[in-house]
Protein backbone atom coordinates (compact mmCIF):
# COMPACT_ATOMS: atom_id res chain seq x y z
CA UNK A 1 11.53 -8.15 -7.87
CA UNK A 2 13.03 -4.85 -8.50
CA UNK A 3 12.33 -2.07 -6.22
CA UNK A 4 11.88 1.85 -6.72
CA UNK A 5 11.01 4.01 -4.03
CA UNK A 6 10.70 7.84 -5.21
CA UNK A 7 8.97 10.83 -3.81
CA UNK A 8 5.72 12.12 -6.32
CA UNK A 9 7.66 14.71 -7.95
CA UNK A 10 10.47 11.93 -8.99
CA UNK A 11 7.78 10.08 -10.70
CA UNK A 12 8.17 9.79 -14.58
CA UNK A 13 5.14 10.32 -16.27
CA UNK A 14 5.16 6.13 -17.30
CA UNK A 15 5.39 5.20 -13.71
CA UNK A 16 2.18 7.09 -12.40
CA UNK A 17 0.30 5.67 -15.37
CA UNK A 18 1.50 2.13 -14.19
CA UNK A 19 1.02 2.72 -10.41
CA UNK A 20 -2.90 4.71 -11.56
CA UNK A 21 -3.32 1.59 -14.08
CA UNK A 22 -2.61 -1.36 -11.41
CA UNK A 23 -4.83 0.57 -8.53
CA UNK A 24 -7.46 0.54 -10.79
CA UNK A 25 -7.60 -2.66 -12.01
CA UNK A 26 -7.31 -4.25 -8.77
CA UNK A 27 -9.40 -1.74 -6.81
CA UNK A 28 -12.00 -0.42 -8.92
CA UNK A 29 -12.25 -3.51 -11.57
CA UNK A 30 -11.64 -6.48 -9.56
CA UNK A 31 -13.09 -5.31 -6.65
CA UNK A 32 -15.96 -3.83 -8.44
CA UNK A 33 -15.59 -0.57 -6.17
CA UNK A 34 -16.40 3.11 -7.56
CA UNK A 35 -14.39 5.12 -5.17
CA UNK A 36 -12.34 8.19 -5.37
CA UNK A 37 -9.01 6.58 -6.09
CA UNK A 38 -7.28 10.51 -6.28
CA UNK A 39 -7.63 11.49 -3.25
CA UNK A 40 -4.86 14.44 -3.33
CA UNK A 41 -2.47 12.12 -0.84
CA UNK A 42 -0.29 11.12 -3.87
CA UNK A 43 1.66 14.16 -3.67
CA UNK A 44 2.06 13.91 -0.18
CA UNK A 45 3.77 9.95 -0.32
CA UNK A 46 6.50 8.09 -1.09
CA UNK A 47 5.77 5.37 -4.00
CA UNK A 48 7.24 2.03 -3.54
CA UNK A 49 7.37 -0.01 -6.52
CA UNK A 50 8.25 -3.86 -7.27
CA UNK A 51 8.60 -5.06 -10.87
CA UNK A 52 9.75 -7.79 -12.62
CA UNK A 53 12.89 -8.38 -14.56
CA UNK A 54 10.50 -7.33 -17.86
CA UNK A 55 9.79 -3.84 -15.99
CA UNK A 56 5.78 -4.92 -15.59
CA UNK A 57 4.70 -3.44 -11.60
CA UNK A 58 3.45 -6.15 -9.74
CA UNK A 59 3.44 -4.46 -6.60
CA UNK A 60 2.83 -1.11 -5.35
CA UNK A 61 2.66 1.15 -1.92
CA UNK A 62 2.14 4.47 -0.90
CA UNK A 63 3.89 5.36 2.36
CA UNK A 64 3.74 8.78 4.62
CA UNK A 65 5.66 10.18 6.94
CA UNK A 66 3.42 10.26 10.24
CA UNK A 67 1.11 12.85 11.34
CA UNK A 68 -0.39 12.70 6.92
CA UNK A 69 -2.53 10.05 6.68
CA UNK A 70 -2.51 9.25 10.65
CA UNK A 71 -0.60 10.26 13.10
CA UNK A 72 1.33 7.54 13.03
CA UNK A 73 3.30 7.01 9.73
CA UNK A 74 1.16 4.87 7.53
CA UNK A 75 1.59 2.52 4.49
CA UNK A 76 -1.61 2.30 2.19
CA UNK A 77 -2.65 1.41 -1.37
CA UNK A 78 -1.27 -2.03 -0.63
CA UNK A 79 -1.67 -3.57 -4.00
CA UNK A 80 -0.05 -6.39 -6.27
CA UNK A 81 -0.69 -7.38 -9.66
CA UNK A 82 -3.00 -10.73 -10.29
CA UNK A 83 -0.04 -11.99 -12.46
CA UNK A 84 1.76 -11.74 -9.29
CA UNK A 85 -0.98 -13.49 -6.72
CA UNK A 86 0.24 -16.65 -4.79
CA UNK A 87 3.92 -16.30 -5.26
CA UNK A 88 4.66 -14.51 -2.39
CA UNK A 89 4.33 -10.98 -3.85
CA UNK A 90 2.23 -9.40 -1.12
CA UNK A 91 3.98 -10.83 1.62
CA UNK A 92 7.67 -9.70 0.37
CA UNK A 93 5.77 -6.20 -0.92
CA UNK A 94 4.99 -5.32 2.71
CA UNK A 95 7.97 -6.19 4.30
CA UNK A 96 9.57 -4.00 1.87
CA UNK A 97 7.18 -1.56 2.98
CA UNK A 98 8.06 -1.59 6.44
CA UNK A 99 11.71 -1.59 5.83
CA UNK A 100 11.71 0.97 3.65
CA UNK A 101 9.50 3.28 6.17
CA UNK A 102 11.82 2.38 8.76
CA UNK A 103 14.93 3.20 6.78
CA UNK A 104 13.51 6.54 6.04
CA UNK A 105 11.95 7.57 9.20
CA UNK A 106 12.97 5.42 12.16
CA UNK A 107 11.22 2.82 13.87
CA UNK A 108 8.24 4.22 14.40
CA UNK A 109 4.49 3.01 14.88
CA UNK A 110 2.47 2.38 11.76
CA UNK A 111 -0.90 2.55 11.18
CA UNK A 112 -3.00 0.88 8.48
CA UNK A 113 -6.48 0.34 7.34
CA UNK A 114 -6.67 -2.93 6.21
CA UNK A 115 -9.55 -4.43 4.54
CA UNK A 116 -10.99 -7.35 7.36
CA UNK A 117 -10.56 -10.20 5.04
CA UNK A 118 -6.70 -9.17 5.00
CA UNK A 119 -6.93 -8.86 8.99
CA UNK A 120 -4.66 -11.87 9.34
CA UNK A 121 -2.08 -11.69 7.21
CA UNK A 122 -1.54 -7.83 8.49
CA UNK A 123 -1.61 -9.76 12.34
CA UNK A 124 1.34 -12.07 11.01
CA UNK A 125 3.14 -8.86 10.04
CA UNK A 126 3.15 -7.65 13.69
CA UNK A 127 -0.48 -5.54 13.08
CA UNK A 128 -2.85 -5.06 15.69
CA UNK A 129 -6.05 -4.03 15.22
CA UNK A 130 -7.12 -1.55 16.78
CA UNK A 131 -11.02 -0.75 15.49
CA UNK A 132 -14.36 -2.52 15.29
CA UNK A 133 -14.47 -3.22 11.46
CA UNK A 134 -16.29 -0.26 9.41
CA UNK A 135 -17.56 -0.11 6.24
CA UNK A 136 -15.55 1.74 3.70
CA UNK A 137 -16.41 1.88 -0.11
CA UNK A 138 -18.32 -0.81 0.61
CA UNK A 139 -15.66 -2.51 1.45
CA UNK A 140 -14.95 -3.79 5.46
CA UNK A 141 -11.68 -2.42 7.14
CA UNK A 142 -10.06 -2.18 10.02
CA UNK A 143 -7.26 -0.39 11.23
CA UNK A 144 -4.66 -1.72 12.84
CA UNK A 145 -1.21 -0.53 14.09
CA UNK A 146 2.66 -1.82 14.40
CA UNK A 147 4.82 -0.63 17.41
């Protein structure tokens, strides 16, 4: 996987399509959730980006510096590609993630909110949670944090 990590204003016009195409086809199509997707944060985060050797993104994250989203930093928007599902894409997306957030702020809580199913694989990432679940979208989360 190749990785870019840019600000929103380094964004090419291509890659916000890709990142706006991939969040909705995971989020709104395949989860079958109407939600407000542009939710003025994208201006506010950095954009980490995996693709392949073809240039297709697979995987995507929005991270923020803390005291945006939370006031810890946060990582969000955790999504990868289903061409990409069961080969270890989500897994090596969000320790990318957190190195990358680490590199460019410190190490330094983060705070998620995770949908529940997901609960586990966030825990084996060092996540605790840290909320009853809640209903979001219609859609259960829960937030959890990394010290």
């Amino acid at each position: 996987m190749n990785w870019d990590f840019k600000t929103f204003g380094e964004l090419t016009i291509n890659e916000l399509y890709d990142i706006l195409r991939l969040r909705s086809e995971v989020f709104v199509v395949e989860q079958n959730c109407a939600y407000q997707d542009l939710d003025d944060y994208d201006q506010q985060a950095y954009h980490l980006m995996g693709r392949d050797a073809n240039g297709q993104l697979l995987a995507y994250t929005r991270i923020f510096a803390p005291g945006i989203k939370y006031e810890e930093s946060s990582i969000g928007r955790v999504v990868t590609s289903p061409k990409a599902r069961g080969t270890g894409a989500g897994r090596q997306l969000m320790e990318k993630s957190l190195s990358t957030l680490e590199n460019t702020f410190g190490k330094i809580a983060v705070k998620i909110g995770a949908q529940q199913y997901l609960e586990r694989f966030y825990a084996s990432l060092g996540f605790v949670s840290t909320s009853e679940p809640y209903l979001e979208d219609g859609i259960w989360h829960v937030e959890m944090v990394r010290k």
